[in-house]
Protein backbone atom coordinates (compact mmCIF):
# COMPACT_ATOMS: atom_id res chain seq x y z
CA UNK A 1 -3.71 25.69 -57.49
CA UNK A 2 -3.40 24.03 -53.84
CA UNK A 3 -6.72 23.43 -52.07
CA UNK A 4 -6.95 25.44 -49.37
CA UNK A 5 -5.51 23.86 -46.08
CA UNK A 6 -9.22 23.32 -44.54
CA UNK A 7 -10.03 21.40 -47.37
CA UNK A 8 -6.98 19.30 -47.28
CA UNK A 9 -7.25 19.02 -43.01
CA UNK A 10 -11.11 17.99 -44.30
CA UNK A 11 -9.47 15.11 -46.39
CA UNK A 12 -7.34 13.82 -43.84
CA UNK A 13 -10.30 13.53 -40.85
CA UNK A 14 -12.25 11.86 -44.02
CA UNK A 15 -9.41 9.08 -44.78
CA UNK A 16 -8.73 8.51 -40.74
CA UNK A 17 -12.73 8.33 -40.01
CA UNK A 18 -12.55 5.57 -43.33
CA UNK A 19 -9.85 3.71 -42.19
CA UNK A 20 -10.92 3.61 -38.48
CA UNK A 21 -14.22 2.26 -39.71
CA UNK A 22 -12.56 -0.27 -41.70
CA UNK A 23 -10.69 -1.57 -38.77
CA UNK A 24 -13.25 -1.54 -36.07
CA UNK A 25 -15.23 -3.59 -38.27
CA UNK A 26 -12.84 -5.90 -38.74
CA UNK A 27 -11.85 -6.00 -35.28
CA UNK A 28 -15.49 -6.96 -34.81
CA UNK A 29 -14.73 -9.90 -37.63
CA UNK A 30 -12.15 -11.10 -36.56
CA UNK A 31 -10.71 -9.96 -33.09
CA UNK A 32 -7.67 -8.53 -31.96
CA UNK A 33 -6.15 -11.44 -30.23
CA UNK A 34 -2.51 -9.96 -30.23
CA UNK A 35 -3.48 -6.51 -28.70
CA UNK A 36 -5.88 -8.19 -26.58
CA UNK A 37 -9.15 -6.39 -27.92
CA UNK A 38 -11.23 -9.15 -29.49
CA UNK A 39 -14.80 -9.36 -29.04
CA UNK A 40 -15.48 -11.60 -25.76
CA UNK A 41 -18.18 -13.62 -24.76
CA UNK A 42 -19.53 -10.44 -22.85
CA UNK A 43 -19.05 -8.51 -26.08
CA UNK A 44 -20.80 -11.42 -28.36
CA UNK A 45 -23.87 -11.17 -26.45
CA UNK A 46 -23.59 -7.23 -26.15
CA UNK A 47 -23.95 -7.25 -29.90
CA UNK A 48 -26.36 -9.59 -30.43
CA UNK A 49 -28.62 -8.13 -28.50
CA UNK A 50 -27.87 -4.50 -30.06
CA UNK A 51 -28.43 -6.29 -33.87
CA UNK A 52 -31.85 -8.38 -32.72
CA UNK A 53 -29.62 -11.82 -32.94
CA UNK A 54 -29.98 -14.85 -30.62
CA UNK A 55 -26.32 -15.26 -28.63
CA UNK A 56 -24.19 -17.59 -30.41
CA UNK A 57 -23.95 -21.05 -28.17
CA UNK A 58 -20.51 -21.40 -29.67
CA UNK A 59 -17.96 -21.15 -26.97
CA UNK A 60 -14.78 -22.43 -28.50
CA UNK A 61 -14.23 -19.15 -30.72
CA UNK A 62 -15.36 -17.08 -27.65
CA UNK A 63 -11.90 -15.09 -26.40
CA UNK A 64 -11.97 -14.43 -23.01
CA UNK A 65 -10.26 -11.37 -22.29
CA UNK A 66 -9.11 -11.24 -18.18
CA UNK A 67 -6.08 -8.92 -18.77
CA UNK A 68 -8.04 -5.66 -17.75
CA UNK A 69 -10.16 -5.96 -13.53
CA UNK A 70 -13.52 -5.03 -15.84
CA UNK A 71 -15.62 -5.27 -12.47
CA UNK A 72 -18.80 -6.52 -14.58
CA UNK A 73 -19.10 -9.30 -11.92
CA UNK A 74 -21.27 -6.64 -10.02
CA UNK A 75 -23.81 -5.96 -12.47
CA UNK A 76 -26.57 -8.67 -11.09
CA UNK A 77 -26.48 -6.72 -7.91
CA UNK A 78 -27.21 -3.28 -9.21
CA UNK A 79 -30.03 -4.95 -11.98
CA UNK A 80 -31.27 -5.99 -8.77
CA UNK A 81 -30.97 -2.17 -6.74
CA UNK A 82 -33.38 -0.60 -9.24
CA UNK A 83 -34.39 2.75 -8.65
CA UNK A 84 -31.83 3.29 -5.76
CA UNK A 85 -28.97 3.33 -8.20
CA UNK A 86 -30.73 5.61 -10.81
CA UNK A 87 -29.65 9.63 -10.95
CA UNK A 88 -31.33 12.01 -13.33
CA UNK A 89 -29.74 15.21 -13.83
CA UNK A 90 -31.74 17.63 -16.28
CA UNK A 91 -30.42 20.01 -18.54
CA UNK A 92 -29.81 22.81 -16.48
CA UNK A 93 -27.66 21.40 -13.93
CA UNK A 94 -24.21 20.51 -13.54
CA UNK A 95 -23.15 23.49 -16.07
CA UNK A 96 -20.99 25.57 -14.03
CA UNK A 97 -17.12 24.98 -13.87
CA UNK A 98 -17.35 25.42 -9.86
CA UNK A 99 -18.99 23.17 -7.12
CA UNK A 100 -20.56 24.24 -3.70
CA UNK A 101 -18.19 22.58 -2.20
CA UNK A 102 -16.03 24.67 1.09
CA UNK A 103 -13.19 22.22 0.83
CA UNK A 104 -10.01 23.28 -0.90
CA UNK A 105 -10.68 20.85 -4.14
CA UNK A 106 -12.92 23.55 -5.69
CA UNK A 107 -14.57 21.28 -8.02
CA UNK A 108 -15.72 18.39 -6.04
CA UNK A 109 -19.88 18.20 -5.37
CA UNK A 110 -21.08 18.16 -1.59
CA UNK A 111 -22.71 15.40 -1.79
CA UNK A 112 -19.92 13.18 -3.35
CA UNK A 113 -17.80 14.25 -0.30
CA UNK A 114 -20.55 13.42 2.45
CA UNK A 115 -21.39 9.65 0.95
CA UNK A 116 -17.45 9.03 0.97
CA UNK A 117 -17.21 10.12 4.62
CA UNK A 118 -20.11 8.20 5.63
CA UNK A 119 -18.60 4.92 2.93
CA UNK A 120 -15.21 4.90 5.27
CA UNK A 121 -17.02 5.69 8.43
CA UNK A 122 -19.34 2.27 7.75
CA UNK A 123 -16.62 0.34 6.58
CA UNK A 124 -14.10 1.32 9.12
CA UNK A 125 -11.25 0.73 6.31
CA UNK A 126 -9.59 4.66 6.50
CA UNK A 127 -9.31 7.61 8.51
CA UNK A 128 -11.52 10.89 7.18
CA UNK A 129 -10.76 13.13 10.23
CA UNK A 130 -8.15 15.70 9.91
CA UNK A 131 -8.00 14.71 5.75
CA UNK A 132 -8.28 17.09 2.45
CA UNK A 133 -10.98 14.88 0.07
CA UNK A 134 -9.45 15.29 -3.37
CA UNK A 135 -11.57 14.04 -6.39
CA UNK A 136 -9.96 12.56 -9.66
CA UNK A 137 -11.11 10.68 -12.85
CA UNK A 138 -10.35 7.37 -11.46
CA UNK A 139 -7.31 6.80 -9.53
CA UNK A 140 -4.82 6.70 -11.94
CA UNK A 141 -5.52 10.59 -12.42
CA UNK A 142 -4.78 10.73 -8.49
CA UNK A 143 -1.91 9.01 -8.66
CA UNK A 144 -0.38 11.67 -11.24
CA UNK A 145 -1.08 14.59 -9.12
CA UNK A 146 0.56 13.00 -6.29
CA UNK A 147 3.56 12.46 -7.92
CA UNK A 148 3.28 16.32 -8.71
CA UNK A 149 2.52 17.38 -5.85
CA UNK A 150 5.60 15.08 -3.64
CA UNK A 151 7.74 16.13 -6.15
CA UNK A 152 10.21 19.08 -6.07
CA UNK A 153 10.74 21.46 -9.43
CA UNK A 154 13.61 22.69 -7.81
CA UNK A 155 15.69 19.24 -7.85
CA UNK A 156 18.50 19.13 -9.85
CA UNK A 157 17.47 15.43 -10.68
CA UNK A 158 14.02 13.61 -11.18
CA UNK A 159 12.86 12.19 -7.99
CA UNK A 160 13.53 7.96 -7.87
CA UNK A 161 9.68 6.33 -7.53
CA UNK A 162 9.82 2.58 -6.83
CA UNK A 163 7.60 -0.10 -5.75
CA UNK A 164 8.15 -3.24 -4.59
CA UNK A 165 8.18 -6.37 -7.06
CA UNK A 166 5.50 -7.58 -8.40
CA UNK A 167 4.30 -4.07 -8.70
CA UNK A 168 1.25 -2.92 -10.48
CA UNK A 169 1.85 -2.90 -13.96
CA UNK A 170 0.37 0.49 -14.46
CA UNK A 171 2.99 2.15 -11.67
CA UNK A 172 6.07 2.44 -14.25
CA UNK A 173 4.13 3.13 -17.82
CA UNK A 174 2.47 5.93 -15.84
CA UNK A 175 5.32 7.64 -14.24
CA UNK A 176 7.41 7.53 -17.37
CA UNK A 177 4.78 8.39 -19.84
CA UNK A 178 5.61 11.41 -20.24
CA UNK A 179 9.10 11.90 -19.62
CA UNK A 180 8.98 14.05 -16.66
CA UNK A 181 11.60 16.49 -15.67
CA UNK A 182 10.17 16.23 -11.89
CA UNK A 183 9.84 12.26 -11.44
CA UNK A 184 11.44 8.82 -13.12
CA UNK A 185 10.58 5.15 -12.36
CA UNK A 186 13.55 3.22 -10.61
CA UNK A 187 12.04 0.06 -10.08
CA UNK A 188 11.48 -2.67 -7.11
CA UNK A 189 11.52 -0.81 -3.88
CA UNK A 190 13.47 -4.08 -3.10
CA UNK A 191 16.73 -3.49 -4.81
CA UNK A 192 16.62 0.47 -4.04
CA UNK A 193 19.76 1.65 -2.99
CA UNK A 194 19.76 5.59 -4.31
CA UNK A 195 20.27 8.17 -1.75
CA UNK A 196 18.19 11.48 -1.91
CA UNK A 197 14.56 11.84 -1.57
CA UNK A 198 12.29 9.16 -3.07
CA UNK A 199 8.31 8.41 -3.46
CA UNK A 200 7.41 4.33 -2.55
CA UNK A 201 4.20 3.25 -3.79
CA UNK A 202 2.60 1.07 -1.58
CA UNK A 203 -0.54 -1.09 -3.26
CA UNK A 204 -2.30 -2.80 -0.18
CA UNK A 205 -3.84 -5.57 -0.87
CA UNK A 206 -1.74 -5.86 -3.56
CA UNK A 207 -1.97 -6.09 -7.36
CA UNK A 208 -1.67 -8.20 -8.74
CA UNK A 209 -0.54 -10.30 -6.39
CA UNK A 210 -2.92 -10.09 -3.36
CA UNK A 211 -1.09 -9.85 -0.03
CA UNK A 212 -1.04 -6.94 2.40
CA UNK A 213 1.82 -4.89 2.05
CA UNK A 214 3.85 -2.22 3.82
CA UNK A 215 6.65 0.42 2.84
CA UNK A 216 10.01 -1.33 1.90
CA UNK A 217 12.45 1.16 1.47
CA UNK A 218 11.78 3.31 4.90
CA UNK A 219 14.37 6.21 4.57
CA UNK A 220 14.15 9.73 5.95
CA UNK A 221 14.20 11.66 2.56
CA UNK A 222 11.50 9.08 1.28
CA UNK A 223 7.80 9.79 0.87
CA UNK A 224 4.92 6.97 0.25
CA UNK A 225 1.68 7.07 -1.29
CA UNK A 226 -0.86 4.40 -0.29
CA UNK A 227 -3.05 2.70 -2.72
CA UNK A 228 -5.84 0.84 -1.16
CA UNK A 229 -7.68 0.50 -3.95
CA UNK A 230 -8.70 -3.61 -2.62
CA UNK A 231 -8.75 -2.21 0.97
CA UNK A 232 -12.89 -3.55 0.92
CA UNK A 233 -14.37 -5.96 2.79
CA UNK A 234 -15.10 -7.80 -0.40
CA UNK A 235 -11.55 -8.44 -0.75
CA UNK A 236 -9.82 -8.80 2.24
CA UNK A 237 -10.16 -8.50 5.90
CA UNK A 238 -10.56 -4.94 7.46
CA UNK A 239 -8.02 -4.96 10.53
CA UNK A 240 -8.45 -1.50 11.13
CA UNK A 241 -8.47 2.19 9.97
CA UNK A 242 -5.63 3.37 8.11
CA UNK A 243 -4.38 6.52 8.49
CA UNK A 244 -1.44 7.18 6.11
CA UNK A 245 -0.22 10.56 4.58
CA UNK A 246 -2.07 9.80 0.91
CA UNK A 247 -4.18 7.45 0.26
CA UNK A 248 -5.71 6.53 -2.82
CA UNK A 249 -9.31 4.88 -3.69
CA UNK A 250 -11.32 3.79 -6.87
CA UNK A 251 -15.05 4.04 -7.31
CA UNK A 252 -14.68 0.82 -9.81
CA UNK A 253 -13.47 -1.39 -7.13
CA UNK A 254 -15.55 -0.98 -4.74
CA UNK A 255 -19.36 -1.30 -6.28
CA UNK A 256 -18.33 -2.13 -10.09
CA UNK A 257 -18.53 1.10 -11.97
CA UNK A 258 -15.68 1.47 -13.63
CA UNK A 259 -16.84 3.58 -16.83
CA UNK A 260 -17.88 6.50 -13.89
CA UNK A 261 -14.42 7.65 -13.84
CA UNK A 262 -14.20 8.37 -10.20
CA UNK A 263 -11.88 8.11 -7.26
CA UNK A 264 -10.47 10.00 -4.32
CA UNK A 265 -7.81 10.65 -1.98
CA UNK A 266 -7.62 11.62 1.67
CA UNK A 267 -4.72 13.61 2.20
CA UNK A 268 -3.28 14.77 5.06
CA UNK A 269 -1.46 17.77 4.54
CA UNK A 270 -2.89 20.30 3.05
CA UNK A 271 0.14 22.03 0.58
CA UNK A 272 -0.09 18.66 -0.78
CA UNK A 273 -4.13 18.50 -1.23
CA UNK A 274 -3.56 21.65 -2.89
CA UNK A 275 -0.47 21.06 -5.63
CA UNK A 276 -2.62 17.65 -6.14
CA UNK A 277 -6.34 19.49 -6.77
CA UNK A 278 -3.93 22.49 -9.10
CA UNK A 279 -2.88 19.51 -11.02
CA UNK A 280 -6.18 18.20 -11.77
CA UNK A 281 -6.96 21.95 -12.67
CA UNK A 282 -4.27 21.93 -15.29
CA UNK A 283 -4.76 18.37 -16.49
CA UNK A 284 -8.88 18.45 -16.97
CA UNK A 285 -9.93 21.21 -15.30
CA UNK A 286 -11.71 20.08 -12.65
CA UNK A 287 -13.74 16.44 -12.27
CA UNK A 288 -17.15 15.28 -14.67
CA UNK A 289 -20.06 16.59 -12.36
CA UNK A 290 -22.02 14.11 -14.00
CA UNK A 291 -20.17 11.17 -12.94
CA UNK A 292 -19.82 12.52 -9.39
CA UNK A 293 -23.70 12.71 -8.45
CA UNK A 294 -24.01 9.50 -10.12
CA UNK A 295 -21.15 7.86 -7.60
CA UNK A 296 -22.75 9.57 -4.59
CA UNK A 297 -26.06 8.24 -5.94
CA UNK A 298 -24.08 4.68 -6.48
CA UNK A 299 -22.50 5.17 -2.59
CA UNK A 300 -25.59 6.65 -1.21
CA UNK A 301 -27.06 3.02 -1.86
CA UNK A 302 -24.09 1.08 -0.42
CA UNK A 303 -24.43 -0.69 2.89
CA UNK A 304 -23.76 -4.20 3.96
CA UNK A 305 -25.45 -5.90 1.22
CA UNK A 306 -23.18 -4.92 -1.68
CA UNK A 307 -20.03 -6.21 0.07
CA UNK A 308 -21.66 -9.53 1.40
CA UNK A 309 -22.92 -10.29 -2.76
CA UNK A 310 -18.87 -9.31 -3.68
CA UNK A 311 -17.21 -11.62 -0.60
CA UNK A 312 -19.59 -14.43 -1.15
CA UNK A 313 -18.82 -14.35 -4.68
CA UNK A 314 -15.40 -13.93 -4.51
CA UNK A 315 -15.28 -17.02 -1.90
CA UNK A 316 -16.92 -19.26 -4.35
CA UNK A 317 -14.42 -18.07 -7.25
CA UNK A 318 -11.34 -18.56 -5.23
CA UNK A 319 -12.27 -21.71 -4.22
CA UNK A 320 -13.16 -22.92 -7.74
CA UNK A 321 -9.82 -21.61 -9.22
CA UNK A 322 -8.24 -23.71 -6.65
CA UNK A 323 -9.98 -26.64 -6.93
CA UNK A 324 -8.94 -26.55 -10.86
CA UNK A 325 -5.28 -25.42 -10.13
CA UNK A 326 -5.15 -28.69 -7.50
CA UNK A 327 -6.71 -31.09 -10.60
CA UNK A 328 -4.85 -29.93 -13.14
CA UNK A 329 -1.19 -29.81 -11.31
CA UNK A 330 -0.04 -27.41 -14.17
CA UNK A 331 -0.78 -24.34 -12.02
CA UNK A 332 -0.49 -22.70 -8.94
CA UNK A 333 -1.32 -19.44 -6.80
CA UNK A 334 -0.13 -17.99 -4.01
CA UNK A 335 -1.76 -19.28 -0.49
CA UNK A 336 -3.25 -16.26 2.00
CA UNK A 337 -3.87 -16.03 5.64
CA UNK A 338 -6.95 -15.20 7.75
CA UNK A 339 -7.51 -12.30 10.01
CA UNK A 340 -10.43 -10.59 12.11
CA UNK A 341 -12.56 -8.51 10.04
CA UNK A 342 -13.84 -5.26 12.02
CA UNK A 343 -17.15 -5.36 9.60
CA UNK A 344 -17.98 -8.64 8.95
CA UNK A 345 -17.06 -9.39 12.76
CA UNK A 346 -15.75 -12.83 11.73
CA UNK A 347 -12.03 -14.50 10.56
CA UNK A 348 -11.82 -13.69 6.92
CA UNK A 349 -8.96 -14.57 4.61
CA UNK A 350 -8.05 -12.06 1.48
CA UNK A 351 -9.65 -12.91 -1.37
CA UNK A 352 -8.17 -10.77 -4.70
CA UNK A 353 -9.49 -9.67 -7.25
CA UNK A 354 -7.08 -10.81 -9.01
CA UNK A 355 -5.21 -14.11 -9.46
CA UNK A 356 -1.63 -14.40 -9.45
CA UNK A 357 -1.38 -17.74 -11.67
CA UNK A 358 1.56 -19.38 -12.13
CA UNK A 359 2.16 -22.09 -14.69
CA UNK A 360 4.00 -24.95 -13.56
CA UNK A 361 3.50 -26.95 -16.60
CA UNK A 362 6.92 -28.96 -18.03
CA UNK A 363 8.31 -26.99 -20.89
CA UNK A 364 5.93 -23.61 -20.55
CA UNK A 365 8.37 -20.79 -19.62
CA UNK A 366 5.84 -18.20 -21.34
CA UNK A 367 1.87 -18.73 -19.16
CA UNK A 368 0.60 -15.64 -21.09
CA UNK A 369 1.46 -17.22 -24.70
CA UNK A 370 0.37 -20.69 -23.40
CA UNK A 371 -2.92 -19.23 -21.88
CA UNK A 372 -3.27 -16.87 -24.95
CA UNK A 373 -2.92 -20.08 -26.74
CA UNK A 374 -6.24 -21.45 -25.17
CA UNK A 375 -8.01 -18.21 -25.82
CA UNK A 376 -7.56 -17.00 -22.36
CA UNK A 377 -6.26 -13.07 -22.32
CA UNK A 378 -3.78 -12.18 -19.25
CA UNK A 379 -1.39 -9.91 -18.45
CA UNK A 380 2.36 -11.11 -18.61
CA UNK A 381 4.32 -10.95 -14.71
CA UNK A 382 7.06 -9.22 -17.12
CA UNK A 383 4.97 -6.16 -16.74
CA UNK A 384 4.45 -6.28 -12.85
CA UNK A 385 8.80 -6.55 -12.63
CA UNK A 386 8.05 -10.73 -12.49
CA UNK A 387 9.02 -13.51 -14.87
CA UNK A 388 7.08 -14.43 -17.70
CA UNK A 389 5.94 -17.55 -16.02
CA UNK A 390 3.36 -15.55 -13.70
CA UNK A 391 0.37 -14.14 -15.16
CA UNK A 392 -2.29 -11.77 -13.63
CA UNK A 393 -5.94 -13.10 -13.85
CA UNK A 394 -8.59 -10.80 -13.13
CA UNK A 395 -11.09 -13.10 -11.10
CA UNK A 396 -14.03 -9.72 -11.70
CA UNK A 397 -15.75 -10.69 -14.94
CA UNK A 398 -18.92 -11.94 -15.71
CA UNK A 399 -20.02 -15.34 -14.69
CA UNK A 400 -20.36 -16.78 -18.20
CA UNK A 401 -16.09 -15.66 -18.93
CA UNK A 402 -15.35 -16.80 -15.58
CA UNK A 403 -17.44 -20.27 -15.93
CA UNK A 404 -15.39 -20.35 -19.42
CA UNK A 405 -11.94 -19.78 -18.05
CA UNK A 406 -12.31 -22.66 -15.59
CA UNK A 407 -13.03 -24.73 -18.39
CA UNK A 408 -10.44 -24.16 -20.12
CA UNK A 409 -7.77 -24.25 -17.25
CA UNK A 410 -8.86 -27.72 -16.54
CA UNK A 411 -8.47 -28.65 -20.64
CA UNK A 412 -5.14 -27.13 -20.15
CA UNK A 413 -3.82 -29.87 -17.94
């Protein structure tokens, strides 16, 4: 007789909880070099200390994986914060569905929306006046419902979206992923020729390749959404408040926590602040309370200090990389110009957070398979509409990766 179907659904979860077992651990072996989820150096000496081991000293098996920003280059500051970066939220609280808030996105907390007013206000790097706050899990959520909410259901066609080349490599997986009826990807803003209504996504400072950038396409039927995700005085040089119709932000860019799962958009009209907070209702129903009083705890203890520790380190980075790129000759990135900085009051120049590498080496037409190679993990300029001779480095990790990657760049000549 058949066992009943709980039974067999039982036996399934059973086999996939086995298997999945079986593979983390060996992932923990072994590594993942081809998918690019091996155990780092960060990971080595995450484990170690979890098991009661001394770090292994062993560096040439370490993989260093800088294909993902992980903004762990910021933990020394907030070890350093202490108490003013701790939030404890007892049992009780954070339970209801609905926030306090008066705004029209329903499930943002107060307090979140007061420490990112007084964040732009300090930094002088948006507009707040006359905007609709609109919280999201990260920005990649945000970016969804704003594709929702510029789009039309009543088109006959899928709206074009296009950025221009290299584009973040996130832009077209994301807008295709699921095969929308209301929206399509249609490449570098560059080569757009379609007529009809369009959405240009404008990443400014760029990523991955650093530079300030503006619309491209500039047609009456077309609608932009600004990402200004690097728009920090730790990155580049704040020339003044900008003001677009959407703009988009990440908590994880801007003080390090990227595992919070928070970032918001100022939005000027409000039909729009609304289709984008109804699509966050559908998609999750609403934003982690949780992870919201922690990032106004996190912003409530932001001032100057946090983005002098991220431009000073940056500065010392950049010119590292460079100094190895000039000795080895078998590399090169992209040079970038100086401007006033409102905040810092002086001439800054941009300084990414990521690196834009580009191997120059005789007979290397693939940098991510040479790097790869060398046990460095990047991310291929195939994916950001480039040729596979670019790679994106993300210049965020730890010190130990970073101290590693040099290394190794300068054994690559």
């Amino acid at each position: 007789m058949p066992a009943p179907l709980t039974y067999v659904a039982a036996a399934i979860a059973l086999l996939s909880l086995t298997s999945n077992i079986v593979i983390f651990y060996k992932f923990q072996r072994e590594g993942d070099m081809t998918l690019g989820h091996g155990v780092s150096g960060s990971n080595s000496h995450l484990l170690s200390e979890v098991e009661g081991k001394t770090p292994s000293t062993d560096t040439d098996s370490v993989v260093i994986n800088l294909d993902h920003g992980d903004p762990t280059m910021f933990e020394p500051f907030w070890r350093a914060t202490g108490e003013r970066g701790i939030v404890v939220v007892p049992g009780w609280q954070t339970m209801s569905y609905f926030s306090r808030a008066d705004g029209l996105c329903w499930f943002m907390e107060p307090k979140l929306a007061g420490e990112i007013i007084r964040l732009h206000r300090l930094v002088g790097n948006a507009r707040t006046e006359g905007r609709h706050i609109v919280v999201g899990t990260g920005s990649t959520q945000l970016f969804q419902a704003a594709l929702y909410a510029l789009s039309s259901p009543d088109a006959l066609e899928p709206v074009s979206v296009v950025s221009a080349a290299p584009f973040y490599s996130s832009y077209p997986a994301v807008t295709d992923f699921l095969r929308s009826g209301l929206y399509r990807w249609a490449g570098d803003a560059r080569s757009f020729n379609g007529d009809g209504p369009y959405i240009e996504l404008v990443c400014s400072p760029n990523n991955p390749d650093g530079f300030v950038m503006e619309a491209v396409v500039n047609k009456e039927e077309g609608k932009t959404i600004h990402d200004l995700a690097y728009y920090w005085p730790q990155y580049a040089p704040i020339t003044g408040a900008s003001s677009h119709d959407i703009m988009l932000f990440t908590f994880s860019k801007i003080t390090g926590h990227a595992g919070t799962r928070i970032g918001w958009a100022l939005v000027k009209d409000r039909d729009v602040a609304e289709k984008m907070t109804k699509f966050i209702e559908l998609n999750t129903i609403g934003v982690s309370k949780d992870s919201q009083l922690r990032a106004a705890r996190i912003l409530g203890a932001v001032s100057d200090g946090i983005f002098d520790f991220g431009r000073r380190l940056m500065a010392e980075r950049w010119d590292r990389l460079r100094e190895a790129v000039r000795i080895t000759g078998s590399f090169s990135v992209p040079e970038y110009p100086s401007a006033d900085c409102n905040f810092t009051g002086e001439s800054t120049p941009l300084l990414p957070a990521f690196a834009w590498l580009r191997c120059e080496k005789e007979g290397v037409e693939d940098c991510r398979g040479f790097l790869r190679s060398r046990g460095i993990l990047t991310r291929s300029g195939k994916l950001f509409g480039s040729g596979p001779d670019y790679v994106r480095v993300s210049m965020l990790d730890r010190d130990d990766n970073f101290n590693l990657f040099i290394q190794r760049l300068l054994s690559a000549a």
